[in-house]
PDB file of N, CA and C in Angstrom:
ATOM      1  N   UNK A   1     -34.106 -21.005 129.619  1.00  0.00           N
ATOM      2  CA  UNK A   1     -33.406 -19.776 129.995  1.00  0.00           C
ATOM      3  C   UNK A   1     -33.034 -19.798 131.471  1.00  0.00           C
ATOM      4  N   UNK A   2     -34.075 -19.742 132.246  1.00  0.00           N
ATOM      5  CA  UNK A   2     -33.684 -20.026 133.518  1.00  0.00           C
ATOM      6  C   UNK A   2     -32.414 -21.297 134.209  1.00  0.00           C
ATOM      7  N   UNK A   3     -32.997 -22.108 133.477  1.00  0.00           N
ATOM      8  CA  UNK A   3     -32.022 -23.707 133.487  1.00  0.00           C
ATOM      9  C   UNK A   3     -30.705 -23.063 133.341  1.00  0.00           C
ATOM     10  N   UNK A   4     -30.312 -22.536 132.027  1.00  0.00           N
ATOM     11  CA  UNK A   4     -28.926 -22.101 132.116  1.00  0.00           C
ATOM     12  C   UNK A   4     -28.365 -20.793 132.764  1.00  0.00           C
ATOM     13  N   UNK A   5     -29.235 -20.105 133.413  1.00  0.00           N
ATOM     14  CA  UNK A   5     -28.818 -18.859 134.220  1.00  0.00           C
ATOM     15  C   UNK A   5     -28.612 -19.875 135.325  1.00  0.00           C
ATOM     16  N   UNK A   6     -29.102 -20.484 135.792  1.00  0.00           N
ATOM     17  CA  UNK A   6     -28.538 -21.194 137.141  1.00  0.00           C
ATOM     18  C   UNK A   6     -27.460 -22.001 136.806  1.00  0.00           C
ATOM     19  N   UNK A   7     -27.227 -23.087 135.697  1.00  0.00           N
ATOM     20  CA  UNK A   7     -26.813 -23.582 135.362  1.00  0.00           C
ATOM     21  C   UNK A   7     -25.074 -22.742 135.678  1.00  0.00           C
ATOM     22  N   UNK A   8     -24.735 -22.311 134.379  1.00  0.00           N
ATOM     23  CA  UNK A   8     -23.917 -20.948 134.412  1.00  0.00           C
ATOM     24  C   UNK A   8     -23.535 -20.294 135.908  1.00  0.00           C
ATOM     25  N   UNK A   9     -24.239 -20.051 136.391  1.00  0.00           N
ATOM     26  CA  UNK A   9     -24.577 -19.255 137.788  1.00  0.00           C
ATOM     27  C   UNK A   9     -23.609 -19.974 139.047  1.00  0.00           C
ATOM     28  N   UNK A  10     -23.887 -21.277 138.739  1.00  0.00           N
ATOM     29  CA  UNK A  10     -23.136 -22.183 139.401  1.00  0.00           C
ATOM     30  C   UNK A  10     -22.051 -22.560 138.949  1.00  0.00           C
ATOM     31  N   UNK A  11     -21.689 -22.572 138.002  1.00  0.00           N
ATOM     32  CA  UNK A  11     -20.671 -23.114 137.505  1.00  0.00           C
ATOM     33  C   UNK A  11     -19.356 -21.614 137.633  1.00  0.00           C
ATOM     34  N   UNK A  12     -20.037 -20.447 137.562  1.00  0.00           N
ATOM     35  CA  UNK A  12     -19.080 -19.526 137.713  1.00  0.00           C
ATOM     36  C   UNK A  12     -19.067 -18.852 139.084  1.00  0.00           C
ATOM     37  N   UNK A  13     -20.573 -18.659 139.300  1.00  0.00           N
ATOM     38  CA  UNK A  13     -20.864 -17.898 140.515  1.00  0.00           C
ATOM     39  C   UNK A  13     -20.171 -18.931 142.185  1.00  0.00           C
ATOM     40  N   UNK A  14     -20.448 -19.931 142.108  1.00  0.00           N
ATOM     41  CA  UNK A  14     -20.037 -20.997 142.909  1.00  0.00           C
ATOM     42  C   UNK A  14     -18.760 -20.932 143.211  1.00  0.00           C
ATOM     43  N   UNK A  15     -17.631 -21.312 142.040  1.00  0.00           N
ATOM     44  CA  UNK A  15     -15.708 -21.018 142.731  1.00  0.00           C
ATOM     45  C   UNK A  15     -16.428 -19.759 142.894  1.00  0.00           C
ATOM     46  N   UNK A  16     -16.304 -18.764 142.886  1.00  0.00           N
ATOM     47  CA  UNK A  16     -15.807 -17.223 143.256  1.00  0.00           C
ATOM     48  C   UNK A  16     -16.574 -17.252 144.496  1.00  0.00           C
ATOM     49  N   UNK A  17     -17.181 -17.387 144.783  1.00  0.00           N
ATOM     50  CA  UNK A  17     -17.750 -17.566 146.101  1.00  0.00           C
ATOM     51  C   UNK A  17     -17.193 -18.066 146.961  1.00  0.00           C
ATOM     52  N   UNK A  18     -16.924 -19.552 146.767  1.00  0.00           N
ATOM     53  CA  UNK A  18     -16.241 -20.202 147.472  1.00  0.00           C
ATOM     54  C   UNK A  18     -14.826 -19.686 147.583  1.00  0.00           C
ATOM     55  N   UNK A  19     -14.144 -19.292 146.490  1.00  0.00           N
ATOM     56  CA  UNK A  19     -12.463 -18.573 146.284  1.00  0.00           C
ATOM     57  C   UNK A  19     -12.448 -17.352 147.171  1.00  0.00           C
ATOM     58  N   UNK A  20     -13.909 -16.743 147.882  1.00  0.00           N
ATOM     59  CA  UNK A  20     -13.857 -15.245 148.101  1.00  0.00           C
ATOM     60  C   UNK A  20     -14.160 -15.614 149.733  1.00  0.00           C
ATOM     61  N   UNK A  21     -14.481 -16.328 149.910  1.00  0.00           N
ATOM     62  CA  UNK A  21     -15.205 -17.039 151.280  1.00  0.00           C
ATOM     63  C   UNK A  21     -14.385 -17.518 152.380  1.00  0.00           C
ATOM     64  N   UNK A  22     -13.058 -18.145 151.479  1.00  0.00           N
ATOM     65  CA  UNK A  22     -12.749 -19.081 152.024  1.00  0.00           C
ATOM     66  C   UNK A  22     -10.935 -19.179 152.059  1.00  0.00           C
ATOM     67  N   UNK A  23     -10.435 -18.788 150.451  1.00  0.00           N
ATOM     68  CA  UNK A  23      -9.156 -18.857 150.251  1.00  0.00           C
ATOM     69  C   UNK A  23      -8.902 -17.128 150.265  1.00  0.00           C
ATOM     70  N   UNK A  24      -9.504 -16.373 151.188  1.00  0.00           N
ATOM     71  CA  UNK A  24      -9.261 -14.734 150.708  1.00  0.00           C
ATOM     72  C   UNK A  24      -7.628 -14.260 150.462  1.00  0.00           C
ATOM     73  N   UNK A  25      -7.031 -14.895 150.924  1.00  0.00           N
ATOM     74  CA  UNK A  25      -5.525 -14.833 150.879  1.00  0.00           C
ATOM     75  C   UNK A  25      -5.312 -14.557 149.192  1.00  0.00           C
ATOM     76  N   UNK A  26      -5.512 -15.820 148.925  1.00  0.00           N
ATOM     77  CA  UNK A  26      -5.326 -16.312 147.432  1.00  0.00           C
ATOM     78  C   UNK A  26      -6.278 -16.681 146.792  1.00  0.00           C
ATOM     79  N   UNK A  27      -7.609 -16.014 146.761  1.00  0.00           N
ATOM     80  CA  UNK A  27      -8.754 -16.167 146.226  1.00  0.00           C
ATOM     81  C   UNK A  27      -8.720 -16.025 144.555  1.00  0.00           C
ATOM     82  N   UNK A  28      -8.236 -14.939 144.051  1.00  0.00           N
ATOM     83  CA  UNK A  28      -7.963 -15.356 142.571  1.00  0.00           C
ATOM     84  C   UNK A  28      -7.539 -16.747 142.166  1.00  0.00           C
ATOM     85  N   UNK A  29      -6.055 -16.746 142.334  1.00  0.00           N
ATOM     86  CA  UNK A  29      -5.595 -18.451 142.335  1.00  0.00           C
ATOM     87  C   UNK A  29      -6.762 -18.987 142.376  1.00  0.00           C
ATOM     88  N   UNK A  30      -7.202 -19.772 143.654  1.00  0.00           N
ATOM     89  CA  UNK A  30      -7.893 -20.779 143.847  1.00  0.00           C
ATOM     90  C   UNK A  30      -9.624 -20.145 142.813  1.00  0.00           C
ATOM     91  N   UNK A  31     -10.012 -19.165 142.234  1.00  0.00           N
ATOM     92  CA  UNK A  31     -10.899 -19.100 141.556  1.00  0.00           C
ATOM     93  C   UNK A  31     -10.537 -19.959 140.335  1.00  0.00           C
ATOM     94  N   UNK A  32      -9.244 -19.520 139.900  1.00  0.00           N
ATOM     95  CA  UNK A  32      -8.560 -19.871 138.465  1.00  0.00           C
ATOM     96  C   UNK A  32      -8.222 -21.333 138.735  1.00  0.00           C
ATOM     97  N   UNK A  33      -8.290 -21.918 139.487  1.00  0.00           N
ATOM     98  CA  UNK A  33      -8.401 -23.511 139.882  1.00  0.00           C
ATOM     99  C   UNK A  33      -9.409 -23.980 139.521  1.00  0.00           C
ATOM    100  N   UNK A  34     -10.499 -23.393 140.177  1.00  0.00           N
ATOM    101  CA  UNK A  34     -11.432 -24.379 140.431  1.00  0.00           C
ATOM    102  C   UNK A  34     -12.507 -24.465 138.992  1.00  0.00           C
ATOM    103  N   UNK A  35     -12.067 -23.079 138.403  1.00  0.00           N
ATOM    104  CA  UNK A  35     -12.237 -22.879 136.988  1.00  0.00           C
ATOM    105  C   UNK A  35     -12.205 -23.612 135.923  1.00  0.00           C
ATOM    106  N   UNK A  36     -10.823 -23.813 136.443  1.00  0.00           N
ATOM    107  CA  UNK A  36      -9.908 -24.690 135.595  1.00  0.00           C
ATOM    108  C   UNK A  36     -10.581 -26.848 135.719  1.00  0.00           C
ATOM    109  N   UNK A  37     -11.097 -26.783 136.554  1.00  0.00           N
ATOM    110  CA  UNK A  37     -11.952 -28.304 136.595  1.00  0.00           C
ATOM    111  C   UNK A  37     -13.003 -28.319 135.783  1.00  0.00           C
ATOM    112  N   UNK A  38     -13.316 -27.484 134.396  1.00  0.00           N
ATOM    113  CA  UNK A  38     -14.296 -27.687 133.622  1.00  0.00           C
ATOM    114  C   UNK A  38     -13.702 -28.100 132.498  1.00  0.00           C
ATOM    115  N   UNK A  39     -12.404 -28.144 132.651  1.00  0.00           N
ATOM    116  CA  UNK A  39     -11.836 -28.928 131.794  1.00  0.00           C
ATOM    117  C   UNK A  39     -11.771 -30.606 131.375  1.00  0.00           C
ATOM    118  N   UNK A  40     -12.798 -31.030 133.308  1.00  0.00           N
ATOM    119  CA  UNK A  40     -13.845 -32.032 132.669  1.00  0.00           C
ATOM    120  C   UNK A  40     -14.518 -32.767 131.855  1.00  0.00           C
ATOM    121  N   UNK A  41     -15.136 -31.159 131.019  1.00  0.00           N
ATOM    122  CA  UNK A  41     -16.052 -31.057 130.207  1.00  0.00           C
ATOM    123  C   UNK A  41     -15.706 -32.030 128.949  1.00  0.00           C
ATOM    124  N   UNK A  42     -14.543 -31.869 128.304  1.00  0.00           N
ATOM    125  CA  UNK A  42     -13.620 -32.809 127.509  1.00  0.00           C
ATOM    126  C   UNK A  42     -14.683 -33.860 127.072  1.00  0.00           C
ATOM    127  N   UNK A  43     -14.978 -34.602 128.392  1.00  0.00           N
ATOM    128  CA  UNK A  43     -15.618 -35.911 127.624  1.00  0.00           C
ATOM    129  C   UNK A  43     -17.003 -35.967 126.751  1.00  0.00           C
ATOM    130  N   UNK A  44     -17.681 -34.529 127.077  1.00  0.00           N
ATOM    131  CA  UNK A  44     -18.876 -34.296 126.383  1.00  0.00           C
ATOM    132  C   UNK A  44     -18.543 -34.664 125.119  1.00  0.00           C
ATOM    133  N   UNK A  45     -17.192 -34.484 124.114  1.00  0.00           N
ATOM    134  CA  UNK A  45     -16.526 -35.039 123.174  1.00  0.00           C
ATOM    135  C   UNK A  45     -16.850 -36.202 122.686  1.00  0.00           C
ATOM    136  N   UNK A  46     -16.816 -36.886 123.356  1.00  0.00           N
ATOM    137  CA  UNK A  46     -16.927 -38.150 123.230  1.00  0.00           C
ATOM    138  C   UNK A  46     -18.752 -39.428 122.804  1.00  0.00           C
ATOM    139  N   UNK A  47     -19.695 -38.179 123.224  1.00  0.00           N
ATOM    140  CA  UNK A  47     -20.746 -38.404 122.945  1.00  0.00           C
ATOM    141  C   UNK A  47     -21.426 -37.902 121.542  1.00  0.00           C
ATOM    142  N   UNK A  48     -22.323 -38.809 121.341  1.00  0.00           N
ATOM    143  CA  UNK A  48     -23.466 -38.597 120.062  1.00  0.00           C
ATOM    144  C   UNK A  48     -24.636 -38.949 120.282  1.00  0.00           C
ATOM    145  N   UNK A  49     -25.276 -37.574 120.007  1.00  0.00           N
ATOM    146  CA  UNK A  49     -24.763 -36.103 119.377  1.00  0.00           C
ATOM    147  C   UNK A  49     -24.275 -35.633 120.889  1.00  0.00           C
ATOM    148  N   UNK A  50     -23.260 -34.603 120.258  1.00  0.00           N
ATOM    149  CA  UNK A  50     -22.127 -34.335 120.539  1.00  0.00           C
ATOM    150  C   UNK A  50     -22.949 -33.056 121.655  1.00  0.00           C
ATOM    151  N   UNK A  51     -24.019 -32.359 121.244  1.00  0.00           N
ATOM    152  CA  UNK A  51     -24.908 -31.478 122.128  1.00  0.00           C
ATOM    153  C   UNK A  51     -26.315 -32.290 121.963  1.00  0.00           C
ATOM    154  N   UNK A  52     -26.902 -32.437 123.328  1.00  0.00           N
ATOM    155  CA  UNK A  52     -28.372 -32.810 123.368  1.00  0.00           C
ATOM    156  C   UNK A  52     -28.959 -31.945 124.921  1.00  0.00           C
ATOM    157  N   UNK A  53     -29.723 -30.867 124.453  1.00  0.00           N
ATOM    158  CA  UNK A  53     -29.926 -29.908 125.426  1.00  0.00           C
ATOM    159  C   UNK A  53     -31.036 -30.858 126.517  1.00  0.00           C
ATOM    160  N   UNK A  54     -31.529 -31.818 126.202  1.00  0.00           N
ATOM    161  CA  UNK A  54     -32.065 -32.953 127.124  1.00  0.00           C
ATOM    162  C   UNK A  54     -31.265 -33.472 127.903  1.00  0.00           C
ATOM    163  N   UNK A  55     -29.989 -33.750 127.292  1.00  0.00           N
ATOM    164  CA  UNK A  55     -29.361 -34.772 128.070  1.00  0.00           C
ATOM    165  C   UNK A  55     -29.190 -34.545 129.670  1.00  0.00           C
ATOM    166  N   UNK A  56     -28.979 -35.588 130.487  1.00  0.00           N
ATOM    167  CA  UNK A  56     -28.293 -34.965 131.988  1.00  0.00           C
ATOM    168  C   UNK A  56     -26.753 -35.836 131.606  1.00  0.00           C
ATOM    169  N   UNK A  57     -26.286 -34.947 132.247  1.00  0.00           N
ATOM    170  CA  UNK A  57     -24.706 -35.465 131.969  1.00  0.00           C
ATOM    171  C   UNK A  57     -24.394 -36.552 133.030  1.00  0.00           C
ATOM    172  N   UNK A  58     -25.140 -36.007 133.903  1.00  0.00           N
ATOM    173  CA  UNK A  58     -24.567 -37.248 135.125  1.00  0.00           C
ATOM    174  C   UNK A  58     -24.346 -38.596 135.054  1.00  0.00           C
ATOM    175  N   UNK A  59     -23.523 -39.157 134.875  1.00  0.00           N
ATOM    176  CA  UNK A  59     -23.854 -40.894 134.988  1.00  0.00           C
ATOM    177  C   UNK A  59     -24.178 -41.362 133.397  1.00  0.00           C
ATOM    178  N   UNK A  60     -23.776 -40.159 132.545  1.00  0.00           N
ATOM    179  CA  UNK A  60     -23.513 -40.562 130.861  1.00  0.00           C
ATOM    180  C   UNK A  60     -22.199 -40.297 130.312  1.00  0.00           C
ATOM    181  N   UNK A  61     -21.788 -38.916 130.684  1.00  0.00           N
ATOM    182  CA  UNK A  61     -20.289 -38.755 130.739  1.00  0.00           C
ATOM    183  C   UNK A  61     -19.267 -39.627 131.456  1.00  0.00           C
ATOM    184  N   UNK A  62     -18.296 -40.386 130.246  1.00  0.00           N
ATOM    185  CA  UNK A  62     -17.021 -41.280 131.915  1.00  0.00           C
ATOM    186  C   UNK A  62     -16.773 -39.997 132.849  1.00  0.00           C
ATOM    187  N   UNK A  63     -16.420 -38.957 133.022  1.00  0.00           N
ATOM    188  CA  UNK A  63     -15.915 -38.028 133.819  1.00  0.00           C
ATOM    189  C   UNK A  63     -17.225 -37.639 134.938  1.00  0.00           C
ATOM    190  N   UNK A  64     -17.983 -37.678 134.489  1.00  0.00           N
ATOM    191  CA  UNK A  64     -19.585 -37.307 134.921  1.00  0.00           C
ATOM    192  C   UNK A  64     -20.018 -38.422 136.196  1.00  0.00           C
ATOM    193  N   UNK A  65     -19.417 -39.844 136.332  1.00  0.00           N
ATOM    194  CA  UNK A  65     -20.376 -40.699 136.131  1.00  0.00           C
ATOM    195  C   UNK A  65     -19.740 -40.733 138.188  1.00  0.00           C
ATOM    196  N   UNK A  66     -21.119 -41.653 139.004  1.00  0.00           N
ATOM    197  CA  UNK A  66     -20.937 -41.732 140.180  1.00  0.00           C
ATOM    198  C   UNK A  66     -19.265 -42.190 140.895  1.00  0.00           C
ATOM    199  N   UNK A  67     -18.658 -43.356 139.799  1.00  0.00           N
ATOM    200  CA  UNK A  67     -17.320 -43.159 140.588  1.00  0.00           C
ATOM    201  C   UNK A  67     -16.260 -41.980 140.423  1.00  0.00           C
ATOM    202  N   UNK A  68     -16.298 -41.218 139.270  1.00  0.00           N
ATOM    203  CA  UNK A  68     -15.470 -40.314 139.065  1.00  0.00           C
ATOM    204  C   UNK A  68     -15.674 -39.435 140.682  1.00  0.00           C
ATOM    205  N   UNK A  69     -17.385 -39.451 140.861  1.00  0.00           N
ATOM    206  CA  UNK A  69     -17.495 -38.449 141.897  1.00  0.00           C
ATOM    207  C   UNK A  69     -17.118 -38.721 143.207  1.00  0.00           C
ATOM    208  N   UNK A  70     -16.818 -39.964 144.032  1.00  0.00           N
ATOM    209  CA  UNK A  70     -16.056 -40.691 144.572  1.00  0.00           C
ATOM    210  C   UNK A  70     -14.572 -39.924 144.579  1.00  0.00           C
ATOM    211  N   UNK A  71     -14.080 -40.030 143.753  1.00  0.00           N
ATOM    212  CA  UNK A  71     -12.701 -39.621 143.439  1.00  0.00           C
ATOM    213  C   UNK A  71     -12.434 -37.906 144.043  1.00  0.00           C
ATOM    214  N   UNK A  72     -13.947 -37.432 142.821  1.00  0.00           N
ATOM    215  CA  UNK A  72     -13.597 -35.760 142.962  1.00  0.00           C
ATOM    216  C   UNK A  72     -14.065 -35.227 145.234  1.00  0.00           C
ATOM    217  N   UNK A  73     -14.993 -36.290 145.395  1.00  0.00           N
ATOM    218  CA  UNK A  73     -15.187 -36.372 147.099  1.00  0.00           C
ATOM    219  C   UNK A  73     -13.540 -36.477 148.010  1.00  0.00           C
ATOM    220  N   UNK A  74     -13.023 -37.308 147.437  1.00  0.00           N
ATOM    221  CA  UNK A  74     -11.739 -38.025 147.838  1.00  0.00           C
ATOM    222  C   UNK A  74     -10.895 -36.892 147.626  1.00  0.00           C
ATOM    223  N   UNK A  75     -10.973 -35.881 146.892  1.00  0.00           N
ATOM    224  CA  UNK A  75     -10.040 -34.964 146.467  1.00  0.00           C
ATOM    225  C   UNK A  75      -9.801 -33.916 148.019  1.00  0.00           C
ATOM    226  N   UNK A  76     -11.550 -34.110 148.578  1.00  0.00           N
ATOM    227  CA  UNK A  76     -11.395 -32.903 149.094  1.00  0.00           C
ATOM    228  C   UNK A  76     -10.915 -33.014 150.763  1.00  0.00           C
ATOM    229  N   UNK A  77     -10.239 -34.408 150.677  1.00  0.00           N
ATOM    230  CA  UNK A  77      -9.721 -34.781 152.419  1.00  0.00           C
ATOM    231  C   UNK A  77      -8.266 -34.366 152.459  1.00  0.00           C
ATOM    232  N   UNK A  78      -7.226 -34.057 151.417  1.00  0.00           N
ATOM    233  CA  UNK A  78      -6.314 -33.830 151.042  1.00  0.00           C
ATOM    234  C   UNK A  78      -5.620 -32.293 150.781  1.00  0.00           C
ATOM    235  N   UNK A  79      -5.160 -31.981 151.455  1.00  0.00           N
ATOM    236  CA  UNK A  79      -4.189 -30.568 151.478  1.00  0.00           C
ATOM    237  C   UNK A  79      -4.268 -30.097 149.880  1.00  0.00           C
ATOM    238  N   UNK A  80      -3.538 -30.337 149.348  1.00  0.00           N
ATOM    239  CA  UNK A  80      -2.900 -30.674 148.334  1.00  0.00           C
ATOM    240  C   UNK A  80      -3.938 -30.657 146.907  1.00  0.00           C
ATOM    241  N   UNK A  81      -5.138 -31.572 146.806  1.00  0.00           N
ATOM    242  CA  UNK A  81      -5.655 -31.220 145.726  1.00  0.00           C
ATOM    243  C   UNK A  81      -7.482 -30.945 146.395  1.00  0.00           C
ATOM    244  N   UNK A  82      -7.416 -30.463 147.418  1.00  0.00           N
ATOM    245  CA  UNK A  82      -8.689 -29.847 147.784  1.00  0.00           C
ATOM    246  C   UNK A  82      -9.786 -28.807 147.322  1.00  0.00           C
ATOM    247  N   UNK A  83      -8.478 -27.622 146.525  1.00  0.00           N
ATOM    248  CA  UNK A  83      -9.303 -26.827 145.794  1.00  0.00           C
ATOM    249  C   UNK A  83      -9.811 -27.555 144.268  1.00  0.00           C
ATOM    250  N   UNK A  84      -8.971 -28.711 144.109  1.00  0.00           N
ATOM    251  CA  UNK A  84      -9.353 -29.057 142.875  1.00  0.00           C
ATOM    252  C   UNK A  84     -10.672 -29.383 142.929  1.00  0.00           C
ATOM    253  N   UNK A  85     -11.110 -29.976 144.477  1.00  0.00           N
ATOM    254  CA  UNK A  85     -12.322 -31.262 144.367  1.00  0.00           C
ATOM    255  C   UNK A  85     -12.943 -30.338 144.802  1.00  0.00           C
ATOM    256  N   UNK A  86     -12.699 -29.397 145.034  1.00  0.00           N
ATOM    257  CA  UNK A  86     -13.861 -28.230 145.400  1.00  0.00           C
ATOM    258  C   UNK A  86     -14.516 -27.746 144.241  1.00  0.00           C
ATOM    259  N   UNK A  87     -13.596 -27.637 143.519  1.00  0.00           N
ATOM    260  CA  UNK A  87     -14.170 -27.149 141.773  1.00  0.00           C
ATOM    261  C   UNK A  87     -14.809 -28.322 141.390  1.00  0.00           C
ATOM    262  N   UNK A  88     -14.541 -29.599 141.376  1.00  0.00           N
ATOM    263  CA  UNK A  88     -15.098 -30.683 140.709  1.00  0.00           C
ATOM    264  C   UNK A  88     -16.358 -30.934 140.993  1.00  0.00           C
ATOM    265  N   UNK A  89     -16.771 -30.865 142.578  1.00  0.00           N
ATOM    266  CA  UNK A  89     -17.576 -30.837 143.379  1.00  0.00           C
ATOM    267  C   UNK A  89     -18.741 -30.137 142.629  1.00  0.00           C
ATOM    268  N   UNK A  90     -18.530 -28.503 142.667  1.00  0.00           N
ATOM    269  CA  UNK A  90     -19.108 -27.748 142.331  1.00  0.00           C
ATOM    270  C   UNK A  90     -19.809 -28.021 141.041  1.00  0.00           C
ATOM    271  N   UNK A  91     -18.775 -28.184 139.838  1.00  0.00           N
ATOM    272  CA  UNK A  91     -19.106 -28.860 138.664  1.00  0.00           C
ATOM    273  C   UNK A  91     -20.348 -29.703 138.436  1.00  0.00           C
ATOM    274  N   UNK A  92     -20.423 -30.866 139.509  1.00  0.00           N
ATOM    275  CA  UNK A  92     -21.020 -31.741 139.604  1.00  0.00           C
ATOM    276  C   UNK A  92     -22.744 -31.725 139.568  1.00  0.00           C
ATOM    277  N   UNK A  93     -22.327 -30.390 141.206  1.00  0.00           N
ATOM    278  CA  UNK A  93     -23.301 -29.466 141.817  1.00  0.00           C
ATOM    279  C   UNK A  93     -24.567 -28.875 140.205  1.00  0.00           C
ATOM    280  N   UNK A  94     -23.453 -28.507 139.317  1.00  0.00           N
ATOM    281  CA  UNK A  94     -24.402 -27.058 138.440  1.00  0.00           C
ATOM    282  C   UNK A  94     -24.963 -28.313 137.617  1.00  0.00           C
ATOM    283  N   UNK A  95     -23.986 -29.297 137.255  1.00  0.00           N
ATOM    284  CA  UNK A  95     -24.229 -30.307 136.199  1.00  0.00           C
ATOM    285  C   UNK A  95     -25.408 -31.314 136.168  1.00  0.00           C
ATOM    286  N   UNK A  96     -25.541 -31.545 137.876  1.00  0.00           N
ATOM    287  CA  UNK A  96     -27.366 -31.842 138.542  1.00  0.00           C
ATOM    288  C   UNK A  96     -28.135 -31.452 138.399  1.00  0.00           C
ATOM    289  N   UNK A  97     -27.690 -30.017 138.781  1.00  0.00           N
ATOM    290  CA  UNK A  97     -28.991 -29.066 138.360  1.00  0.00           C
ATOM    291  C   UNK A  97     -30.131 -29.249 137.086  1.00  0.00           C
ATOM    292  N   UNK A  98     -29.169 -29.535 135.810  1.00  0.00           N
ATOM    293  CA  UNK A  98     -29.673 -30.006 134.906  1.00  0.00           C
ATOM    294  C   UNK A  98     -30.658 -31.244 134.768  1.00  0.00           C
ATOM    295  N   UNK A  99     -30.234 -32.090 135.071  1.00  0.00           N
ATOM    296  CA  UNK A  99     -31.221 -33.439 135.689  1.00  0.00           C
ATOM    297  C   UNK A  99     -32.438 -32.958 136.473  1.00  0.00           C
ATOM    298  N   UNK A 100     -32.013 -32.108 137.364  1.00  0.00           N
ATOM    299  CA  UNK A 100     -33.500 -31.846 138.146  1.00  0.00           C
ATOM    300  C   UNK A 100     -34.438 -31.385 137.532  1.00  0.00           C
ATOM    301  N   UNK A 101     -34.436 -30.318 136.970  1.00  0.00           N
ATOM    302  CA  UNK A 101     -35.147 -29.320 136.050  1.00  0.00           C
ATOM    303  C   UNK A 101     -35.441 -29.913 134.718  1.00  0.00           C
ATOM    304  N   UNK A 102     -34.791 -31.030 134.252  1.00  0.00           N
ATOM    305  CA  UNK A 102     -35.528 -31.294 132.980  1.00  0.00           C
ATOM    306  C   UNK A 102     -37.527 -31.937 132.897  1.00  0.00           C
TER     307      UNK A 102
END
């Protein structure tokens, strides 16, 4: 229970924070961005079984795994797709969480 209140917590509470913090101009937008990078999630698809509340995603998911995170780091030196890697980032962030706590 706790695991996924933080879990969750981060994964939603985290953009809006950051969207409210930072992009106040256009803080919706960039919430609905960074939102929008859990579309990630996709590759959980790709595993069997398809849910394993054990699993850590990190470094089992292709999207999950240390070079993707390279990439989503790389996102965030760039004008242009910064809020993305901010969301990805974040993603990453709640998706650890899991690993720690198991």
């Amino acid at each position: 229970m706790l695991q996924s209140l933080i879990h969750y917590g981060i994964h939603f509470g985290g953009p809006l924070l950051v969207a409210f913090l930072f992009f106040k101009a256009h803080w919706k937008r960039a919430f609905l961005i960074m939102i929008a990078t859990m579309i990630i999630d996709l590759d959980h698809l790709l595993a069997v079984p398809l849910f394993d509340p054990g699993r850590c995603s990190i470094n089992f998911h292709p999207l999950h795994t240390y070079y993707a995170m390279v990439v989503y780091l790389a996102f965030l030196f760039f004008k242009k797709t910064r809020i993305i890697g901010i969301g990805l980032v974040i993603h990453m962030i709640a998706d650890a969480t899991d690993c720690w706590m198991m």
